[in-house]
C-alpha atoms as a PDB file:
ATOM      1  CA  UNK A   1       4.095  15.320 -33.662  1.00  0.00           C
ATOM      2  CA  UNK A   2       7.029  13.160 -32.445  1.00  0.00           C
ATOM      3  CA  UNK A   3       5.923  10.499 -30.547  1.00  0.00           C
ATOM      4  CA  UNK A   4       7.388  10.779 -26.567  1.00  0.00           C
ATOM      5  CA  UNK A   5       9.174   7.672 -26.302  1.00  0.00           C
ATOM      6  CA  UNK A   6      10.825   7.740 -29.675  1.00  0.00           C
ATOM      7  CA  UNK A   7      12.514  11.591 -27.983  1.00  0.00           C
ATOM      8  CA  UNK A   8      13.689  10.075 -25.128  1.00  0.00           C
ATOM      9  CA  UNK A   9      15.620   7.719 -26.575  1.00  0.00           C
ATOM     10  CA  UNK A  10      16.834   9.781 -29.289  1.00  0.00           C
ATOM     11  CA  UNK A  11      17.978  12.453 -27.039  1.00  0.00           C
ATOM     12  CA  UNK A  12      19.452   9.829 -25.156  1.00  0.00           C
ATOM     13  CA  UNK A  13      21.536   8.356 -27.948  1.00  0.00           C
ATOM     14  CA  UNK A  14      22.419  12.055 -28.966  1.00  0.00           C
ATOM     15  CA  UNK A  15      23.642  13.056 -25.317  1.00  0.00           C
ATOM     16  CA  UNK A  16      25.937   9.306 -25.745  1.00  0.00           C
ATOM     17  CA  UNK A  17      26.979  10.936 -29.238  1.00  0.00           C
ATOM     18  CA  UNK A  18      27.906  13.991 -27.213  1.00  0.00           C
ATOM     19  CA  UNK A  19      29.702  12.640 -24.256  1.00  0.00           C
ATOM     20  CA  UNK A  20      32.045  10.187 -27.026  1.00  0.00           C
ATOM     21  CA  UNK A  21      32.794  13.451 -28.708  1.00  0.00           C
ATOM     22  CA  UNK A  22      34.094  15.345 -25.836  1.00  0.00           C
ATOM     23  CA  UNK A  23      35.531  12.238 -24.618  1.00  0.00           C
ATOM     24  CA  UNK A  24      38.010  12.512 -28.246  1.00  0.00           C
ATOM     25  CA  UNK A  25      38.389  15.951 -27.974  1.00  0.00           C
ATOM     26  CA  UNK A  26      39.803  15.984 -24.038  1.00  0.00           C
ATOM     27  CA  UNK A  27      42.126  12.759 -25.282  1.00  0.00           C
ATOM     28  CA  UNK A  28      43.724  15.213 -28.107  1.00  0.00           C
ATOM     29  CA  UNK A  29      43.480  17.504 -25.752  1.00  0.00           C
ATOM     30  CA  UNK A  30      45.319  15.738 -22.993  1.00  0.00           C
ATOM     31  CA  UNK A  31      48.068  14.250 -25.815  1.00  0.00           C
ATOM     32  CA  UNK A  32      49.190  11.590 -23.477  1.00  0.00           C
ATOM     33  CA  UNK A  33      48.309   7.617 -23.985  1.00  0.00           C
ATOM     34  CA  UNK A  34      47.803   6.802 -20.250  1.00  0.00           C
ATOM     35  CA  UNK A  35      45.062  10.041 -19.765  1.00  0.00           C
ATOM     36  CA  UNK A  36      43.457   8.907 -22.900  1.00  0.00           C
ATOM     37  CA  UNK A  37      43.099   5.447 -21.144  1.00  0.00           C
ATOM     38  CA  UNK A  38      41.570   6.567 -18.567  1.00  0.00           C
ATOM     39  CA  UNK A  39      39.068   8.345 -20.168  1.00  0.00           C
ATOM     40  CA  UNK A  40      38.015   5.507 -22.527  1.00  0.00           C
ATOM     41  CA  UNK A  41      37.603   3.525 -19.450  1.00  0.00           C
ATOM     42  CA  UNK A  42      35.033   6.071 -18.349  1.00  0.00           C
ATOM     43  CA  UNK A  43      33.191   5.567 -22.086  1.00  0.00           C
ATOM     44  CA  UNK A  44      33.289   1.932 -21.246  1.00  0.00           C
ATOM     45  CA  UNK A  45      30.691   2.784 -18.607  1.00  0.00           C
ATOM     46  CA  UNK A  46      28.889   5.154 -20.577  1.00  0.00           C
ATOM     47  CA  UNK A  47      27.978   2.993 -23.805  1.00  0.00           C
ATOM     48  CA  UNK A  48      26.244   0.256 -22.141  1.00  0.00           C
ATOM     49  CA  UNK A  49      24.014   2.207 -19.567  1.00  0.00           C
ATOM     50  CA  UNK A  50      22.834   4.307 -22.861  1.00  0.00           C
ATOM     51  CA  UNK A  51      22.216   0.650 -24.058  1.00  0.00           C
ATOM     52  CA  UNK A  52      19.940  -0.483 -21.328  1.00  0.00           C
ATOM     53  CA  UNK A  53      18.326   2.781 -20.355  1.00  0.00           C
ATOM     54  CA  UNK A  54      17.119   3.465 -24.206  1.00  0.00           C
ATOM     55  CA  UNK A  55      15.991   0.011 -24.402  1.00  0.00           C
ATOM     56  CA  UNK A  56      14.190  -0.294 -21.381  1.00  0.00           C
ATOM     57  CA  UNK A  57      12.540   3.064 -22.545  1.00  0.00           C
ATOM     58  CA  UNK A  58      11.758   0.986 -26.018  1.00  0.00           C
ATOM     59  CA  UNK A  59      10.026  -1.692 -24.044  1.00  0.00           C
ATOM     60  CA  UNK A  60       7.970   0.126 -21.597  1.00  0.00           C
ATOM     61  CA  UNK A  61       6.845   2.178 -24.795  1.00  0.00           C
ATOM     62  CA  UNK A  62       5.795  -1.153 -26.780  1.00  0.00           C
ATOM     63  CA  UNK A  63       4.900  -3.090 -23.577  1.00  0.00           C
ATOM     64  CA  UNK A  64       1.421  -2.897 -24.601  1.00  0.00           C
ATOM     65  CA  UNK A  65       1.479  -3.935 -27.910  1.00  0.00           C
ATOM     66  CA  UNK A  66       3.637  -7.363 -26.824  1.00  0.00           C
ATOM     67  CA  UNK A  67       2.481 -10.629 -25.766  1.00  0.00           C
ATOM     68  CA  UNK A  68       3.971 -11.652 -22.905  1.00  0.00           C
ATOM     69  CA  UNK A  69       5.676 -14.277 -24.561  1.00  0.00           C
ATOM     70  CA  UNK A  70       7.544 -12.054 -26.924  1.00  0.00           C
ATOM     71  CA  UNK A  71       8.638  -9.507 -24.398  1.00  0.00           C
ATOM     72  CA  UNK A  72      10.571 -12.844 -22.926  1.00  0.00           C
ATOM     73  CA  UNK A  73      12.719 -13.017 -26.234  1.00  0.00           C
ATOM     74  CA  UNK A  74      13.548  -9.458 -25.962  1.00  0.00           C
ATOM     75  CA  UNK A  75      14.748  -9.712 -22.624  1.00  0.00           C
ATOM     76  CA  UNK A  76      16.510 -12.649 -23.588  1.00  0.00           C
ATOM     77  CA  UNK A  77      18.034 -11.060 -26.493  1.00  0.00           C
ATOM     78  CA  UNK A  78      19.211  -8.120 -24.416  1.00  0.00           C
ATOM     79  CA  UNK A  79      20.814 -10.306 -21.829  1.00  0.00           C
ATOM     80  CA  UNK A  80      22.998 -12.270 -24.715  1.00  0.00           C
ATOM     81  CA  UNK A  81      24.163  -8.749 -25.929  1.00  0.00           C
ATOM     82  CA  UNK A  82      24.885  -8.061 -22.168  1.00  0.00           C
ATOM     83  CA  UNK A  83      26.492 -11.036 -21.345  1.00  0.00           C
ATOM     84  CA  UNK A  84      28.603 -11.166 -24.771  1.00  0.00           C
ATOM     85  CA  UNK A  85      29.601  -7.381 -24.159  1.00  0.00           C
ATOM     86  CA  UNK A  86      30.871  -7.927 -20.176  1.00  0.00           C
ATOM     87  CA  UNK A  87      32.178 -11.191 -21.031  1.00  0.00           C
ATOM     88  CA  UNK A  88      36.060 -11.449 -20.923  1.00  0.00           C
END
């Protein structure tokens, strides 16, 4: 039996895998550079709401089993990959 949590975030990442293969597909489709732009700019949206909503479904499923202490570091953790992501 496949444990709830560990589905949601796998269907997650496999919807993601999904949406960045359509996303190629309609850029060959479309054949032109600023169209393709535009629709990578719409993957730039995608990728790090997948991010956040599979790890926030991570925590909530391991919430129990971490101190207090050590869910801090994780947040923290996930913030530096946040901030170094959106950081120009």
């Amino acid at each position: 039996m496949i444990n709830k949590i560990v589905m949601s975030m796998a269907t997650l990442r496999m919807m993601s895998g999904s949406i960045e293969i359509i996303a190629a597909l309609l850029m060959l489709r479309f054949n032109q550079v600023e169209k393709a732009l535009l629709v990578n700019s719409g993957l730039a949206l995608v990728g790090p709401l997948v991010l956040l909503t599979t790890t926030t479904i991570g925590l909530v499923g391991i919430a129990e089993k971490l101190s207090f202490g050590k869910m801090i570091w994780v947040l923290a953790g996930v913030s530096c990959i946040f901030i170094g992501i959106l950081k120009k």
